[in-house]
Protein backbone atom coordinates (compact mmCIF):
# COMPACT_ATOMS: atom_id res chain seq x y z
CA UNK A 1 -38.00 13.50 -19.07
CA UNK A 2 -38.94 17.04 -20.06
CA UNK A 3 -42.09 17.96 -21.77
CA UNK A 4 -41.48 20.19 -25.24
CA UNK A 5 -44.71 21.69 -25.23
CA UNK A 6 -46.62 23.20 -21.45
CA UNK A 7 -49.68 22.25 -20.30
CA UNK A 8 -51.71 24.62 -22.01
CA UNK A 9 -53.71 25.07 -18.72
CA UNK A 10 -50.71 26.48 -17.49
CA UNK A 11 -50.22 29.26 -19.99
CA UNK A 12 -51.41 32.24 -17.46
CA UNK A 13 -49.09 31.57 -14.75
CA UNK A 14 -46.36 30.98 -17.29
CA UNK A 15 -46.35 34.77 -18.40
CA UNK A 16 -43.18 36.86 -17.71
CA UNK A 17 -42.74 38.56 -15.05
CA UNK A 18 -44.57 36.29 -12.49
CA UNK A 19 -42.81 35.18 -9.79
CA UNK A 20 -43.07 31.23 -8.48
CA UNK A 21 -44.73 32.88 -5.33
CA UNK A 22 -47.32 34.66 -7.46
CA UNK A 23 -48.20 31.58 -9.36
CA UNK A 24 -48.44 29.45 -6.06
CA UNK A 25 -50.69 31.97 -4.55
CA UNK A 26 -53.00 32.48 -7.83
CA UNK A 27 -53.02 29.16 -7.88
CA UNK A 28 -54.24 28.20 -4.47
CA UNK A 29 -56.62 31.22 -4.44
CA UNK A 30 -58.29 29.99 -7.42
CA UNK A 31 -58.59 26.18 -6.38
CA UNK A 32 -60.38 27.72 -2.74
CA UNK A 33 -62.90 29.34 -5.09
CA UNK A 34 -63.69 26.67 -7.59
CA UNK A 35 -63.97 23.98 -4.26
CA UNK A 36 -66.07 27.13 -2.51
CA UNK A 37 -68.69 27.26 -6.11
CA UNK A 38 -68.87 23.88 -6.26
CA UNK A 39 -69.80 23.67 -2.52
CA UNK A 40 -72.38 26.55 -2.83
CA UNK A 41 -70.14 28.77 -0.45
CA UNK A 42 -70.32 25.61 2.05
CA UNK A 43 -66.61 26.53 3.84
CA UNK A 44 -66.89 22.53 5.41
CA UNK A 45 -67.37 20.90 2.14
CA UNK A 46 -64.78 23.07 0.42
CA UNK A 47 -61.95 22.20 3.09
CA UNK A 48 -62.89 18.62 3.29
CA UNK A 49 -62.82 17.97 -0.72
CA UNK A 50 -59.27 19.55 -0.25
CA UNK A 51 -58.75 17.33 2.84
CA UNK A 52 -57.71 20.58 5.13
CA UNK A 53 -57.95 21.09 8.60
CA UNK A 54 -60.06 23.75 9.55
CA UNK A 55 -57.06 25.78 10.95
CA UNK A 56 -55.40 25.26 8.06
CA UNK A 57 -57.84 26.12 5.25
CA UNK A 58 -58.79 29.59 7.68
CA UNK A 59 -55.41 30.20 7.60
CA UNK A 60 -55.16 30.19 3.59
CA UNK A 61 -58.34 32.04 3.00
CA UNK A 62 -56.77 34.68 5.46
CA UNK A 63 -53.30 34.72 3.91
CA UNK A 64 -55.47 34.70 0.15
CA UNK A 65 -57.69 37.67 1.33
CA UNK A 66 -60.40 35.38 1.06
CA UNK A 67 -63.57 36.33 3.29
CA UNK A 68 -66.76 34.29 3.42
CA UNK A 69 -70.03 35.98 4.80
CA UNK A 70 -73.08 33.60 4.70
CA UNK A 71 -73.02 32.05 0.95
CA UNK A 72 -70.33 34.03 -0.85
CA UNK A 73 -67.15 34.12 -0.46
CA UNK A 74 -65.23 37.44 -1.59
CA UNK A 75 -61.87 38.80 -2.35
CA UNK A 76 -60.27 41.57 -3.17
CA UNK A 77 -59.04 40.01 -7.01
CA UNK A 78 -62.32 37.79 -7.37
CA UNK A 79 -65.69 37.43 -6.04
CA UNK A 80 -66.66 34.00 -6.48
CA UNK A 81 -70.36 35.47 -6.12
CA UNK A 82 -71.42 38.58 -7.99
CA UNK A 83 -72.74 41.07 -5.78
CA UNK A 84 -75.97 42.67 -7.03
CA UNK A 85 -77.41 46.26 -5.84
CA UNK A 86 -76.38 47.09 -2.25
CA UNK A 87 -74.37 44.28 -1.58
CA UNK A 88 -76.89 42.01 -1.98
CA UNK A 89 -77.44 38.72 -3.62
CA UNK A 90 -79.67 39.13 -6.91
């Protein structure tokens, strides 16, 4: 059975123009970083609540662009951390 109405959570990915790819990936970079805050930038934690290998989960956060150094984790779309002067954490 088809829904009439979309899951209103949906609505960004369902904008024109985006491919299925680009919704996949937006989608998987932004579950990383929600499991990576709620973690505190814990990588283990973050792979396990998505029940990953670690080979796997390295190899999304490479794919994603996703780098972690210490307690943040930074991309080149999103820093799940805001940097404060110098690169350093506020």
């Amino acid at each position: 059975m088809l829904r009439s109405t979309p899951n209103p959570k949906a609505a960004p990915l369902l904008a024109d123009g985006i491919s299925l790819h680009e919704a996949v990936e937006a989608f998987e970079r932004e579950l990383i970083f929600s499991r990576l805050e709620r973690h505190g930038g814990n990588v283990k934690a973050a792979r396990e609540s998505l029940g990953l290998a670690k080979a796997t989960f390295h190899r999304y956060m490479k794919r994603l662009g996703i780098a972690v150094r210490g307690m943040r984790a930074r991309s080149e779309r999103r820093c799940a951390r805001p940097l404060g002067r110098q690169g350093r954490r506020p």
